[in-house]
C-alpha atoms as a PDB file:
ATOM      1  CA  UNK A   1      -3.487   0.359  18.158  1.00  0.00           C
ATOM      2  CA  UNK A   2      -6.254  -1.793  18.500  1.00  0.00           C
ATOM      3  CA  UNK A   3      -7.767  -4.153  15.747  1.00  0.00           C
ATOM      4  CA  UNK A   4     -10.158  -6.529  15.183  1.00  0.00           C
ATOM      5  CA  UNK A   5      -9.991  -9.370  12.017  1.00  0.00           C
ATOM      6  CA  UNK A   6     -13.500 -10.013  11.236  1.00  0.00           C
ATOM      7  CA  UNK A   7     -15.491 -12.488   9.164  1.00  0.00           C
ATOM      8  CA  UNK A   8     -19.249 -14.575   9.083  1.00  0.00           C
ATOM      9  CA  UNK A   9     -20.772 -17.221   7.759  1.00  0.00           C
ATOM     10  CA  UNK A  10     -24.171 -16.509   6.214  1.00  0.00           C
ATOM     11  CA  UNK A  11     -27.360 -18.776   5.526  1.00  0.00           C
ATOM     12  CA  UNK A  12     -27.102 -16.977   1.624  1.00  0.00           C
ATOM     13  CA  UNK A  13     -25.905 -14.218  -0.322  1.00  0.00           C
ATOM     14  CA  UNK A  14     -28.051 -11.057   0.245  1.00  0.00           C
ATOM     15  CA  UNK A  15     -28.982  -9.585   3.745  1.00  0.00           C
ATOM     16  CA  UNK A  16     -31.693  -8.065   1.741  1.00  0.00           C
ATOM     17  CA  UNK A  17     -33.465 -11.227   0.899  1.00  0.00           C
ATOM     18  CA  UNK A  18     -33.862 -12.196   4.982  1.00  0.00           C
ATOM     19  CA  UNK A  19     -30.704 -14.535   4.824  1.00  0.00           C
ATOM     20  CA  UNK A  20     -28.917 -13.990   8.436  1.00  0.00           C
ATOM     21  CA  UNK A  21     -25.629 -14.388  10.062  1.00  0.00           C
ATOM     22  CA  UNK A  22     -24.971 -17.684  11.488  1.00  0.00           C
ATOM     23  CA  UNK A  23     -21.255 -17.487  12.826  1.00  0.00           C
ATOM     24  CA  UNK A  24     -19.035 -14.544  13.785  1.00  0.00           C
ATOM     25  CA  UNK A  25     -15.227 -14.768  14.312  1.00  0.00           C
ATOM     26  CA  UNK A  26     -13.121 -12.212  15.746  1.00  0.00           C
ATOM     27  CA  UNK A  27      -9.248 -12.124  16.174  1.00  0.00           C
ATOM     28  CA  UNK A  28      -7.746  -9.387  17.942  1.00  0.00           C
ATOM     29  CA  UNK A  29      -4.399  -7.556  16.531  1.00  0.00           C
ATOM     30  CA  UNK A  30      -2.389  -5.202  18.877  1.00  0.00           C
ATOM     31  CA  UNK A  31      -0.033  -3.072  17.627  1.00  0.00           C
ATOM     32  CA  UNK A  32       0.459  -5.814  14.784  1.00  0.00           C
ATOM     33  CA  UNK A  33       0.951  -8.426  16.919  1.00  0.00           C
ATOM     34  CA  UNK A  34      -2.111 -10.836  17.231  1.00  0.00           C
ATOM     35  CA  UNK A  35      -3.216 -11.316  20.645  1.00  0.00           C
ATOM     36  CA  UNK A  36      -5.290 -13.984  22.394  1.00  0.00           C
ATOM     37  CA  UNK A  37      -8.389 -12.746  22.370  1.00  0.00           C
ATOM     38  CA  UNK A  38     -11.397 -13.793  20.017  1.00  0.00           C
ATOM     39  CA  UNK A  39     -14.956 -13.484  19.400  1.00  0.00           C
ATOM     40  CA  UNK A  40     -16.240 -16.506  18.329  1.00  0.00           C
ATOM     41  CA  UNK A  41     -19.930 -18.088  18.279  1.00  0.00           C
ATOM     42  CA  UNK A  42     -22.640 -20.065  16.359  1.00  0.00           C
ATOM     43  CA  UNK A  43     -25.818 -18.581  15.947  1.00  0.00           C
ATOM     44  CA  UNK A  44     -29.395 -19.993  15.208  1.00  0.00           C
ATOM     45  CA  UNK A  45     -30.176 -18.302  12.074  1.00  0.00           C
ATOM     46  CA  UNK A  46     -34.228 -19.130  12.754  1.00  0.00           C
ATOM     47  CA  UNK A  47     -34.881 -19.407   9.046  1.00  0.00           C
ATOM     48  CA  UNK A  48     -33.394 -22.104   6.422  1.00  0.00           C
ATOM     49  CA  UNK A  49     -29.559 -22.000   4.981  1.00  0.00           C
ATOM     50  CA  UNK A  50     -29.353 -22.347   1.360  1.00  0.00           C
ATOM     51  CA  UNK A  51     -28.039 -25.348  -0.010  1.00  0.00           C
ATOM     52  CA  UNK A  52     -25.362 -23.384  -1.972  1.00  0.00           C
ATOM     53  CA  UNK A  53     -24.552 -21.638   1.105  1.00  0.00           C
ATOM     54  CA  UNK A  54     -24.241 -25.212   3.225  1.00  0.00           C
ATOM     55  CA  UNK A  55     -21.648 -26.408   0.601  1.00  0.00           C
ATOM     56  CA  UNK A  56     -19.505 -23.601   1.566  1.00  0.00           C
ATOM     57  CA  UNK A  57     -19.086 -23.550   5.104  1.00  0.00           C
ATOM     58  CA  UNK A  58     -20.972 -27.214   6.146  1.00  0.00           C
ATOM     59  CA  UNK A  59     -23.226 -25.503   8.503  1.00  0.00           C
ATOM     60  CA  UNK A  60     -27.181 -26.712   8.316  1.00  0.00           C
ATOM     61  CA  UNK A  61     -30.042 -25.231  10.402  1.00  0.00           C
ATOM     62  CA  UNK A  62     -29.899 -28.839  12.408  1.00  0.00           C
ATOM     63  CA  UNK A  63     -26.462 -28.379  13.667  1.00  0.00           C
ATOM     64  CA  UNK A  64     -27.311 -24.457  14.823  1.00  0.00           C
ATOM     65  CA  UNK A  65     -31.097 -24.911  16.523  1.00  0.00           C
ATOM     66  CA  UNK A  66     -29.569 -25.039  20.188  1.00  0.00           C
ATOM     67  CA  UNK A  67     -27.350 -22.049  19.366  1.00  0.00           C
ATOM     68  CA  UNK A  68     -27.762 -18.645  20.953  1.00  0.00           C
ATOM     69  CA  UNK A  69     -29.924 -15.919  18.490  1.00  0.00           C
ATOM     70  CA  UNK A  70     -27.773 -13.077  17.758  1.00  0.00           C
ATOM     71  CA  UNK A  71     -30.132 -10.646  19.887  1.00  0.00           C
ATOM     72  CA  UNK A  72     -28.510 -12.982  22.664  1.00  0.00           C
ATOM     73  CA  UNK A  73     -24.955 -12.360  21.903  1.00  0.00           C
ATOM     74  CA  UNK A  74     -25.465  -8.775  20.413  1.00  0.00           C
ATOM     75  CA  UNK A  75     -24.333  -6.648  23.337  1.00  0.00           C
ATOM     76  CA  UNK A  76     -21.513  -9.008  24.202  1.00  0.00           C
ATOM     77  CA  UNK A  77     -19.939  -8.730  20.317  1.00  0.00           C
ATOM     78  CA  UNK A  78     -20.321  -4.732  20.325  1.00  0.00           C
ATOM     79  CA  UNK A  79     -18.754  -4.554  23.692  1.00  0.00           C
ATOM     80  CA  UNK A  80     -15.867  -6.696  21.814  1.00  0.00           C
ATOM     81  CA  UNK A  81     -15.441  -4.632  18.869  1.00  0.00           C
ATOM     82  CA  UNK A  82     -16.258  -1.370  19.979  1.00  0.00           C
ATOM     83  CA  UNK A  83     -13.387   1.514  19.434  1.00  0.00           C
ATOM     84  CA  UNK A  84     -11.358  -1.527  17.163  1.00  0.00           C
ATOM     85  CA  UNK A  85     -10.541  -0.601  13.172  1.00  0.00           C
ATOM     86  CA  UNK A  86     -12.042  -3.742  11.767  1.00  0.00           C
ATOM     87  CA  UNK A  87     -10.662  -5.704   9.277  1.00  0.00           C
ATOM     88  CA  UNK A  88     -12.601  -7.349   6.966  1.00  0.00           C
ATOM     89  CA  UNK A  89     -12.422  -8.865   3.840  1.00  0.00           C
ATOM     90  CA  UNK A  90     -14.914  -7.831   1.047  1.00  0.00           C
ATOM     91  CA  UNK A  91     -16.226  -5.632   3.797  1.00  0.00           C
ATOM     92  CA  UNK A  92     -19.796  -4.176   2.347  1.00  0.00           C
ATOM     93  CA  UNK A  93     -20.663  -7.915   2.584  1.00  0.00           C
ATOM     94  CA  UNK A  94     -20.166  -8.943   6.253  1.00  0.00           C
ATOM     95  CA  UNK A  95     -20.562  -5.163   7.458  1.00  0.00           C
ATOM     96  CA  UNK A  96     -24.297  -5.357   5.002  1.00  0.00           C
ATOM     97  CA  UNK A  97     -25.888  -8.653   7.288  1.00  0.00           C
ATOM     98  CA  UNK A  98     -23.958  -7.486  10.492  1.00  0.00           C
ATOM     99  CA  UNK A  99     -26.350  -3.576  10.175  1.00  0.00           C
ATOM    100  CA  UNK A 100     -29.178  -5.962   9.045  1.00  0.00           C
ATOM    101  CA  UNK A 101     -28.773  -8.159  12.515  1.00  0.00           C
ATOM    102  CA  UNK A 102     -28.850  -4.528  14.466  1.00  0.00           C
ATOM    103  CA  UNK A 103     -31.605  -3.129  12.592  1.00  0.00           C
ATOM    104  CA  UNK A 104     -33.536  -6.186  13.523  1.00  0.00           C
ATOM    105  CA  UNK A 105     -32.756  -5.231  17.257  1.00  0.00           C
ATOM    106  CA  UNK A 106     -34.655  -1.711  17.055  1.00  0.00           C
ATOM    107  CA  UNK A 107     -32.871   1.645  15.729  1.00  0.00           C
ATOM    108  CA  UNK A 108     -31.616   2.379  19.647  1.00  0.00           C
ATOM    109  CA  UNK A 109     -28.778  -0.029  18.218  1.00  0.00           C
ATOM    110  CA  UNK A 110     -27.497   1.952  15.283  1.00  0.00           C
ATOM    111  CA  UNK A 111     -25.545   0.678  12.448  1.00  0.00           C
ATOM    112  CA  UNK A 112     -22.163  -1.403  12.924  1.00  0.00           C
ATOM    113  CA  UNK A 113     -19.970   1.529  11.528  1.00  0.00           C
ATOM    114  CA  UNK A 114     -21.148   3.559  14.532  1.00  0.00           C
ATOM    115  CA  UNK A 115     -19.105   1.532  16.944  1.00  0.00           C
ATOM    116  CA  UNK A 116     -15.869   1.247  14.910  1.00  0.00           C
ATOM    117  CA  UNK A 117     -13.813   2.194  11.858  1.00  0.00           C
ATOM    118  CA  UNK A 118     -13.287  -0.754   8.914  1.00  0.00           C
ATOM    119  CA  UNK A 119     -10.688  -1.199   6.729  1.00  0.00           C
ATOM    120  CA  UNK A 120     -11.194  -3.615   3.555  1.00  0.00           C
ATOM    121  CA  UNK A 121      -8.534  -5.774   2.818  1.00  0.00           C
ATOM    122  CA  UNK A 122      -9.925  -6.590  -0.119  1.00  0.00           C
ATOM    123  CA  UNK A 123      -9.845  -3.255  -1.354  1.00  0.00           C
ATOM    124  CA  UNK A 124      -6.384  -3.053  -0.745  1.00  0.00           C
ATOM    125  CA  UNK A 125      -5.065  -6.046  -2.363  1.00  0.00           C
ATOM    126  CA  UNK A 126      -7.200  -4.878  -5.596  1.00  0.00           C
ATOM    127  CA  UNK A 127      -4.601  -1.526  -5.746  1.00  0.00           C
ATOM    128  CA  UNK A 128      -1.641  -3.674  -4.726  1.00  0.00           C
ATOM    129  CA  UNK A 129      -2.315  -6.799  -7.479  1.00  0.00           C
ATOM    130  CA  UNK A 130      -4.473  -4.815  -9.703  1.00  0.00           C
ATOM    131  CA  UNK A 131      -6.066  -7.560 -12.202  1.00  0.00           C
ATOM    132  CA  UNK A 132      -5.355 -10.126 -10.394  1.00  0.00           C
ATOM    133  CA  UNK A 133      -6.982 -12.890  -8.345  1.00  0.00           C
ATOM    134  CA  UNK A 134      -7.441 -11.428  -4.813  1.00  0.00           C
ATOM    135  CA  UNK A 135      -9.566 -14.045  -3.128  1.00  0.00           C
ATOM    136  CA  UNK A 136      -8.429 -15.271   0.210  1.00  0.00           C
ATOM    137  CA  UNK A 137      -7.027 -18.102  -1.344  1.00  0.00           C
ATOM    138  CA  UNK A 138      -5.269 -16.551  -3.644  1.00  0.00           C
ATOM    139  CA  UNK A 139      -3.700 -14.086  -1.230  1.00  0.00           C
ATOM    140  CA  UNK A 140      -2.565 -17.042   1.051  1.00  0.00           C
ATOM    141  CA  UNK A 141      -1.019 -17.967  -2.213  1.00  0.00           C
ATOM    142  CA  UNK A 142       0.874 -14.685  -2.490  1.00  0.00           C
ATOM    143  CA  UNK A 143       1.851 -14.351   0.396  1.00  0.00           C
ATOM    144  CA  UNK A 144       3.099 -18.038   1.252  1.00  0.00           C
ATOM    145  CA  UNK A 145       0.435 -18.213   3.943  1.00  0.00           C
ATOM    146  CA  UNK A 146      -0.463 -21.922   4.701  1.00  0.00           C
ATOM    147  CA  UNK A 147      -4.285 -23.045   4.527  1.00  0.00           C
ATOM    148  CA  UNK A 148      -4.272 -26.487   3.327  1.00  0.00           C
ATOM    149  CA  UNK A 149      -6.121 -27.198   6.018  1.00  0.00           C
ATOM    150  CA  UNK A 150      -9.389 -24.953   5.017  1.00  0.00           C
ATOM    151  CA  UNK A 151     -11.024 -27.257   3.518  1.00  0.00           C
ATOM    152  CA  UNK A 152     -14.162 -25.805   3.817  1.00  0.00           C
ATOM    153  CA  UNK A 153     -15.024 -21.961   5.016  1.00  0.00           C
ATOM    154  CA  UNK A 154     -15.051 -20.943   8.421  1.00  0.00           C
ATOM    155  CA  UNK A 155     -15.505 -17.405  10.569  1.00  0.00           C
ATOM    156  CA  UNK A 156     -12.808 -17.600  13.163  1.00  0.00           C
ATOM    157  CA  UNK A 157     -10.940 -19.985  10.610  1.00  0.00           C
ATOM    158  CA  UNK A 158     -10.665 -17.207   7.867  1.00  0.00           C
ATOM    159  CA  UNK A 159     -10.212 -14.596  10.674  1.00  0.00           C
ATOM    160  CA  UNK A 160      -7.267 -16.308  11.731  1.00  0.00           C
ATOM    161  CA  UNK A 161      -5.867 -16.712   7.792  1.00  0.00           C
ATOM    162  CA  UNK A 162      -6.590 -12.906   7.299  1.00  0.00           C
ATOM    163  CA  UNK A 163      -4.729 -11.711   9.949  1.00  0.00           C
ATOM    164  CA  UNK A 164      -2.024 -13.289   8.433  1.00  0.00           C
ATOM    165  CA  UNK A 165      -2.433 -11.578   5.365  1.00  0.00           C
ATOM    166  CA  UNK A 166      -3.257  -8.481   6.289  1.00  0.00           C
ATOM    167  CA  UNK A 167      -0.031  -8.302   8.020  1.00  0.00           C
ATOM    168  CA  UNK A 168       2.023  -9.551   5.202  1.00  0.00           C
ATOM    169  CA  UNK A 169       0.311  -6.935   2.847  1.00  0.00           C
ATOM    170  CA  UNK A 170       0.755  -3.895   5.090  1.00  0.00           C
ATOM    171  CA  UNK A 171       4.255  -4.987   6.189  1.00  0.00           C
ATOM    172  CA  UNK A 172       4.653  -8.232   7.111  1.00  0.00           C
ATOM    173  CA  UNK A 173       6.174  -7.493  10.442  1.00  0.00           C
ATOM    174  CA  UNK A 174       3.081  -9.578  12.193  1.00  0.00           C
ATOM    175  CA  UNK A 175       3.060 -12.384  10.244  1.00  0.00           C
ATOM    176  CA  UNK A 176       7.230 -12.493  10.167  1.00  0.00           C
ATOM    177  CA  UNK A 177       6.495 -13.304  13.914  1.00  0.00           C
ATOM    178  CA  UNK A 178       8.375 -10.752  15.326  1.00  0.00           C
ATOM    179  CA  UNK A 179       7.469  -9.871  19.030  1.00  0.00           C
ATOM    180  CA  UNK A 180       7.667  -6.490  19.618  1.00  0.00           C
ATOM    181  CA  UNK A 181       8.184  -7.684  23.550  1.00  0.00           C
ATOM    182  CA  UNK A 182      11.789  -8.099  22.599  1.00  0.00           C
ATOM    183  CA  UNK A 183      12.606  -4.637  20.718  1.00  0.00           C
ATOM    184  CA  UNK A 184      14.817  -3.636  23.583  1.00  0.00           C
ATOM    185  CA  UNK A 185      16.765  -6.788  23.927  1.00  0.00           C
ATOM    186  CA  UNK A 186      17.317  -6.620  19.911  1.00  0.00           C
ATOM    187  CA  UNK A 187      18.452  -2.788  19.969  1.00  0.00           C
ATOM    188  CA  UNK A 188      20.783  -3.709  22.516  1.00  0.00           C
ATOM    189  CA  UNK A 189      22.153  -6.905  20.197  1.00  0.00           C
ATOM    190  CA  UNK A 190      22.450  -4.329  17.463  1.00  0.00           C
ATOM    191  CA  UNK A 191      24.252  -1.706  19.187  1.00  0.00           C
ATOM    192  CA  UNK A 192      26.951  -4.452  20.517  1.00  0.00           C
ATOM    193  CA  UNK A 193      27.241  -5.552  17.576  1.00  0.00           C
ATOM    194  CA  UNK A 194      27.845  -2.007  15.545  1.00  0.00           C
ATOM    195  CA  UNK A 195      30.447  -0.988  18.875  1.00  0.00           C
ATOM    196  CA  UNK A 196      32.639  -3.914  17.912  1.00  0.00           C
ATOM    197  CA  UNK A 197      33.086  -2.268  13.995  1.00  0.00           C
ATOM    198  CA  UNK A 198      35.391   0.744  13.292  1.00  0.00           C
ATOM    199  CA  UNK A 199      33.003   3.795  12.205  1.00  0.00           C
ATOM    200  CA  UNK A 200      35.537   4.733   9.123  1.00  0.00           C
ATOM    201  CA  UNK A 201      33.537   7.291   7.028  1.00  0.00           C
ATOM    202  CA  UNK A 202      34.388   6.987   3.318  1.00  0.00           C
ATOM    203  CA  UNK A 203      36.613   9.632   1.186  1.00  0.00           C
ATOM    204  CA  UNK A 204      36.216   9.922  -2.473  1.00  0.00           C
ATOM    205  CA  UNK A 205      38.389  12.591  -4.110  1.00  0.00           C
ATOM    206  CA  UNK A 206      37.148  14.682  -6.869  1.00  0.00           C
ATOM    207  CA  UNK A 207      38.883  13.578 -10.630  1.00  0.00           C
ATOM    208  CA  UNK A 208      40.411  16.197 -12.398  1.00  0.00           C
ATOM    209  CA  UNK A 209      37.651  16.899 -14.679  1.00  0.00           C
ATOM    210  CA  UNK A 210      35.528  16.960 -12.527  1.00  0.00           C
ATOM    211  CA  UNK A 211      37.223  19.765 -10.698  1.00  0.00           C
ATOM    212  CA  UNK A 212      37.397  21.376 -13.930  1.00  0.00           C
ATOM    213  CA  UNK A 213      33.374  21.756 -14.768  1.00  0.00           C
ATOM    214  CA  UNK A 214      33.494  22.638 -10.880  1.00  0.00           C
ATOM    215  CA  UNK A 215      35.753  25.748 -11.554  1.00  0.00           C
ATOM    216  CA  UNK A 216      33.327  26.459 -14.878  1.00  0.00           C
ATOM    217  CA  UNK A 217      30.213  26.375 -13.339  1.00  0.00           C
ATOM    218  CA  UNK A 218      31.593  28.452 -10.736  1.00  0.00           C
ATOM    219  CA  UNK A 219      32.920  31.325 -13.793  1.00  0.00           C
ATOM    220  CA  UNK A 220      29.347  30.776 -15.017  1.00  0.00           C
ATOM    221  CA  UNK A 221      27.470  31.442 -10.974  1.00  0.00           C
ATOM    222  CA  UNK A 222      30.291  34.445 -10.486  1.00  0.00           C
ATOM    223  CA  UNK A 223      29.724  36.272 -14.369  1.00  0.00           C
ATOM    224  CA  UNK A 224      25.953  36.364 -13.904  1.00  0.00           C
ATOM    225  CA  UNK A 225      25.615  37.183  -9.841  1.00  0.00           C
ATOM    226  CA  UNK A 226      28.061  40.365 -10.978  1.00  0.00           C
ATOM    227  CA  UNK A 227      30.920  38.797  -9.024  1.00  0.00           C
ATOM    228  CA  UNK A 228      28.820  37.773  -5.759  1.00  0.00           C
ATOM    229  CA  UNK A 229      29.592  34.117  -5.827  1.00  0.00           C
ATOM    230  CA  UNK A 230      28.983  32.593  -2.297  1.00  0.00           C
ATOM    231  CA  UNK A 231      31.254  29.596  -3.272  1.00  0.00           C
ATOM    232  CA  UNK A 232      34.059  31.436  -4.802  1.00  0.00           C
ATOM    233  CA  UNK A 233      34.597  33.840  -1.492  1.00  0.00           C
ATOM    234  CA  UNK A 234      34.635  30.802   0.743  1.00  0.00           C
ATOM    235  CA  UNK A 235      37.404  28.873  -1.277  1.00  0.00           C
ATOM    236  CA  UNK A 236      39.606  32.167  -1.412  1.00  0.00           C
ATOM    237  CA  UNK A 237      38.970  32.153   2.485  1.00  0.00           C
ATOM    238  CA  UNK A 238      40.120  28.849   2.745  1.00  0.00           C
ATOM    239  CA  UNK A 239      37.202  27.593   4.172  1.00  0.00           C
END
């Protein structure tokens, strides 16, 4: 199974208002392990970033004039995350400015949802901690996930931190750092280990009262099936 950990960086809040992507990070999970393959890339917004928005993640329209447009790396990042279930969290927000950078392309490029599934992690975590904080903060937090160092927002940087929550909140198996490489060599360790210890099934015996309400339900089963008790023929049999 193919998936794909997802987040931005925006100039603003609303895809509606003009505001435009400027960075997109990408991890890549296979079957729960993360692998080494991102998407990652700065992109020249053409407009100003909101001053609010610069706070956040310390990006500023200076820094990001020599960077590509995202009509230059558009092909490249569909071709990344095509077939993938994405994961995103607070997905309506990142997937809303990702079908506003494609519908800026022409309508031949469809919406984002056309070239993959998405699953919102923030979603989940609200029916797992219902009324609780469920930032990505406060799911590092949770989950004992270390981000000290995210000092300020970042795409690939949250990517990276969500992957590790995601896989602690579906299962953990991931972020326990298990390699799944190794299965066969720890089956093996497992079975030596379980040959080496006597398989002694355990006996209780029945108490005497117990026995007893056995024999009366059995009176009560054999006086209403006219005689026809399964259990009763099989004990006079001896079997």
């Amino acid at each position: 199974m193919r998936q794909i950990v997802l987040d931005t960086e925006t100039t603003g809040l609303s895809a509606e208002e003009g505001h435009r992507v400027i960075e997109i990070g990408c991890i890549e999970i296979l079957n729960r392990r993360v692998s080494d393959r991102r998407f990652h890339c700065y992109l020249n917004p053409e407009r100003e970033i909101d001053l609010g928005a610069s706070e956040v993640h310390g990006l500023t329209l200076e820094k990001l004039r020599e960077c590509p447009r995202f009509r230059d790396i558009a092909l490249e990042f569909i071709n990344f995350v095509r077939g993938a279930e994405i994961i995103i969290h607070n997905a309506p927000f990142d997937v809303g400015f990702l079908n506003n950078e494609l519908q800026q392309l022409g309508d031949a490029w469809g919406r984002f949802e056309d070239y993959c599934s998405v699953f919102d992690t923030l979603k989940k975590a609200r029916e797992l901690h219902p009324g609780q904080r469920n930032s990505l903060d406060a799911l590092c937090k949770r989950y004992e996930i270390e981000n000290a160092h995210r000092t300020l927002h970042g795409a690939l940087l949250d990517a990276e931190l969500l992957a590790d929550v995601y896989l602690a909140m579906t299962g953990g198996q991931g972020a326990l750092g298990l390699d799944t490489r190794d299965t066969g060599e720890a089956e093996m360790l497992v079975k030596a280990s379980l040959s080496n210890q006597p398989r002694r099934g355990r006996v209780i015996a029945a108490s005497l009262e117990e026995l007893a309400q056995h024999q009366l339900r059995l009176d009560q089963i054999d006086l209403k099936s006219g005689g026809a008790c399964v259990w009763r023929k099989l004990e006079g049999s001896g079997s």
